[in-house]
Protein backbone atom coordinates (compact mmCIF):
# COMPACT_ATOMS: atom_id res chain seq x y z
CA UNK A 1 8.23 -3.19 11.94
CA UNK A 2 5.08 -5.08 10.68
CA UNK A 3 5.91 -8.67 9.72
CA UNK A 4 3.26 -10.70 7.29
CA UNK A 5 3.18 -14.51 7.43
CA UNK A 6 3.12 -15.82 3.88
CA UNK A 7 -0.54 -17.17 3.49
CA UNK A 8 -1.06 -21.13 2.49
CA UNK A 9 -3.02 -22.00 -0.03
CA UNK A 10 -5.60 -24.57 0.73
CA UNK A 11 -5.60 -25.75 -2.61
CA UNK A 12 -3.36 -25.69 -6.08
CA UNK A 13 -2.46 -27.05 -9.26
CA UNK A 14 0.83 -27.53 -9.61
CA UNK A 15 2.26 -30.31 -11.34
CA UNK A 16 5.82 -30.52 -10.31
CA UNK A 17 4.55 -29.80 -6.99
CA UNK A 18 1.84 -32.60 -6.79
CA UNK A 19 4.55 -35.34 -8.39
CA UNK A 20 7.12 -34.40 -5.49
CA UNK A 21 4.59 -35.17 -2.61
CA UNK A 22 3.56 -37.90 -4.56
CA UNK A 23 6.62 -38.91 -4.06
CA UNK A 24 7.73 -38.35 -0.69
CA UNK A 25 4.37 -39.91 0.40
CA UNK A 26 5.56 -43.16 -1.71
CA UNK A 27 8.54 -42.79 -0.13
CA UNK A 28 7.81 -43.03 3.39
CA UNK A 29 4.63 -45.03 2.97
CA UNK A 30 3.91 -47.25 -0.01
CA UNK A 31 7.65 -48.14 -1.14
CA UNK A 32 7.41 -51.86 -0.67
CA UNK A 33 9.28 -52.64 -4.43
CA UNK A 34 12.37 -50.17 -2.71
CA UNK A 35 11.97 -48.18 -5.80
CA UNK A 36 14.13 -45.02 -6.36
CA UNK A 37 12.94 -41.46 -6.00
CA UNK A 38 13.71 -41.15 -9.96
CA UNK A 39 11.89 -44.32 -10.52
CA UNK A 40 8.79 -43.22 -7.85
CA UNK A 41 8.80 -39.90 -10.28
CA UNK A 42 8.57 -42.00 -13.25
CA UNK A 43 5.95 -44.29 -12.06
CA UNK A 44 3.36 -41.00 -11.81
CA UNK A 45 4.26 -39.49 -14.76
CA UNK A 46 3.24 -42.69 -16.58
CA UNK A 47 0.26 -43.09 -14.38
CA UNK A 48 -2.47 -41.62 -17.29
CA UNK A 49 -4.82 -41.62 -13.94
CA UNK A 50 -2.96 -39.70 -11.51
CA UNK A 51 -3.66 -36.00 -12.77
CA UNK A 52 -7.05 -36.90 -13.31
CA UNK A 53 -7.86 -38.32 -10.10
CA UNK A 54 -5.97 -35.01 -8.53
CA UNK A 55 -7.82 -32.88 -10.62
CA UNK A 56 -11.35 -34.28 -9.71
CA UNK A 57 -10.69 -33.77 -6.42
CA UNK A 58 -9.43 -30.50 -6.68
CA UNK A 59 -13.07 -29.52 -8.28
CA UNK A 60 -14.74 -31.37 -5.35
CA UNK A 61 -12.76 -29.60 -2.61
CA UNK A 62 -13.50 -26.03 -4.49
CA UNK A 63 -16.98 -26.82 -4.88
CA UNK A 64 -17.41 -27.76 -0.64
CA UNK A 65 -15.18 -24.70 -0.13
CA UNK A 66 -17.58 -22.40 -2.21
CA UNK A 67 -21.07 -24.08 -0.91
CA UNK A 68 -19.29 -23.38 2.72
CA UNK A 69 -18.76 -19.49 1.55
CA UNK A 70 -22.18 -19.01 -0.10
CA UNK A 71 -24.61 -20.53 2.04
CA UNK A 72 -27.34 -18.75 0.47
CA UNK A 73 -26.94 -19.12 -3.03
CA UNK A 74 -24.28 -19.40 -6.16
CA UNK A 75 -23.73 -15.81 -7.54
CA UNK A 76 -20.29 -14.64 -7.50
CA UNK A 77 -18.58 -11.39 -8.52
CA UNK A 78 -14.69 -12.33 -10.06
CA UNK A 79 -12.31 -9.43 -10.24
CA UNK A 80 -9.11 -10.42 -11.86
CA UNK A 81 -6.03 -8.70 -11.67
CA UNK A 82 -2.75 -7.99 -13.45
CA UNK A 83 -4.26 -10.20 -16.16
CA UNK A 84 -2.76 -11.77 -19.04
CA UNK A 85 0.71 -10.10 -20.96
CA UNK A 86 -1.03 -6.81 -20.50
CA UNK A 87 -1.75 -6.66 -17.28
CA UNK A 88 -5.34 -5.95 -17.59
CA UNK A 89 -7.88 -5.55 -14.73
CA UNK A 90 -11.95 -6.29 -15.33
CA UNK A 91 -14.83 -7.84 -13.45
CA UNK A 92 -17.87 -9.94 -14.35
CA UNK A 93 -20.73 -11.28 -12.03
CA UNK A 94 -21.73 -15.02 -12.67
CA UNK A 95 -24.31 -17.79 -11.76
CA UNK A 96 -21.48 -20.63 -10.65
CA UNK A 97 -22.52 -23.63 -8.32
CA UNK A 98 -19.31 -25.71 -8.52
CA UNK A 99 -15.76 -26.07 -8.19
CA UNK A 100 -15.22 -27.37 -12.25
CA UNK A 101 -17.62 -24.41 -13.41
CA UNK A 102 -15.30 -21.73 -11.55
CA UNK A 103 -12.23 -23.10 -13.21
CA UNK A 104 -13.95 -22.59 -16.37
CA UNK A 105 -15.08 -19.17 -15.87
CA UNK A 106 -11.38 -18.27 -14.39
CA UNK A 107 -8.58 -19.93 -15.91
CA UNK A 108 -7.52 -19.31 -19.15
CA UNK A 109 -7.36 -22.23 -21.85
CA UNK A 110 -3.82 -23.07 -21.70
CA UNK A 111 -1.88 -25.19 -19.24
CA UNK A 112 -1.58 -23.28 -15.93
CA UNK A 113 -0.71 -23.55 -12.65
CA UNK A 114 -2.79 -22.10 -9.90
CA UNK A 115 -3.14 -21.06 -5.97
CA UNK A 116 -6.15 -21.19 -4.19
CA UNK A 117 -6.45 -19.39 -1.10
CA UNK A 118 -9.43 -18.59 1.26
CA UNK A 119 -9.55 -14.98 2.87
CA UNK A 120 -12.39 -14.23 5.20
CA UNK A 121 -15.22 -14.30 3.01
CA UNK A 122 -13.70 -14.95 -0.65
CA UNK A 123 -11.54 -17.05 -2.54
CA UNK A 124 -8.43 -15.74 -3.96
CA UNK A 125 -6.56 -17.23 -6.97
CA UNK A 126 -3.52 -16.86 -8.49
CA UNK A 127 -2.81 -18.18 -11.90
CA UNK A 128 0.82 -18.94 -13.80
CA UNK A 129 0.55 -19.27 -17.33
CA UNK A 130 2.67 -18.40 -20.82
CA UNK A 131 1.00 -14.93 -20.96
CA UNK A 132 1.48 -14.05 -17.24
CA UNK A 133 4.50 -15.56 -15.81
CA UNK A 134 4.49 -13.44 -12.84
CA UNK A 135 0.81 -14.66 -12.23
CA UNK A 136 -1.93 -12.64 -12.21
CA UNK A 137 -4.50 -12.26 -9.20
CA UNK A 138 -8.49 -13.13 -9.27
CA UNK A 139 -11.00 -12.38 -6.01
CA UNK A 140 -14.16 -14.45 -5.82
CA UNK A 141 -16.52 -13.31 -3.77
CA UNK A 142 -19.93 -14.15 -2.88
CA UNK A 143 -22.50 -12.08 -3.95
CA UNK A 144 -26.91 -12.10 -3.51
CA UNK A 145 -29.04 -12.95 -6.24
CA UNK A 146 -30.16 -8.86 -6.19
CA UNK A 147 -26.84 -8.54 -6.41
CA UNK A 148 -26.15 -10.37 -9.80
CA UNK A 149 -29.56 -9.36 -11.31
CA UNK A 150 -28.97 -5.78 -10.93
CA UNK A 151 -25.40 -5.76 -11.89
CA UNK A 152 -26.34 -7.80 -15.33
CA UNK A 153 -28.61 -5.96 -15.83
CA UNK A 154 -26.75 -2.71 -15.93
């Protein structure tokens, strides 16, 4: 029998997820006031910097992790997956040379939660949102700039 090791993501958004390292971190390294775990959580929640900070360095990390991918350039080709309450599948080609400008041409606008993993040559994403629960699936992949001018211009 074949056994699969579940993959890690390198990256994510994940609230809940974020707050409880946040947490643990505090707790093992940065508790000098002996607060509480419950009071810890509360701390970050009120923090109006901490999702910020987390999120601009989410976009920095992507944007390293995509230069590293596409040495040569910054077209990509996004097929997506299982989309949305429909489970819809589609494609587009696009001219993307960071992290934030992925997001944007990705997510959805609504509050999600995402997974970032890196497979050989691509990036893999999976979202969580209101309209796809389940999550639904996107593959980024590098692609040349003859690539992207002859697919647009199909």
């Amino acid at each position: 029998m074949r056994t699969t090791m579940k993959q890690k993501a390198i990256m994510y958004w994940n609230e809940y997820e974020m707050v409880e390292e946040e947490v643990k971190y505090r707790l093992e390294e940065d508790n000098s006031e002996k607060l509480t775990e419950d009071d810890l959580r509360e701390s970050i929640y009120e923090d109006i910097d901490f999702f910020d900070f987390q999120y601009d360095d989410l976009k920095e990390y992507l944007t390293e992790v995509m230069q590293e991918l596409n040495k040569k350039g910054t077209y990509w080709k996004i097929v997506g997956k299982s989309m949305g309450w429909r489970n819809l599948q589609g494609y587009k080609y696009a001219n993307i040379e960071t992290g934030e400008e992925l997001l944007k041409a990705v997510l959805p606008n609504c509050e999600t939660t995402f997974y970032i993993y890196k497979e050989n040559n691509r990036l893999k994403m999976v979202v969580y949102h209101h309209d796809s629960p389940m999550g639904e699936t996107y593959f980024i992949m590098p692609i040349t700039e003859r690539t992207f001018i002859k697919r647009v211009e199909e």
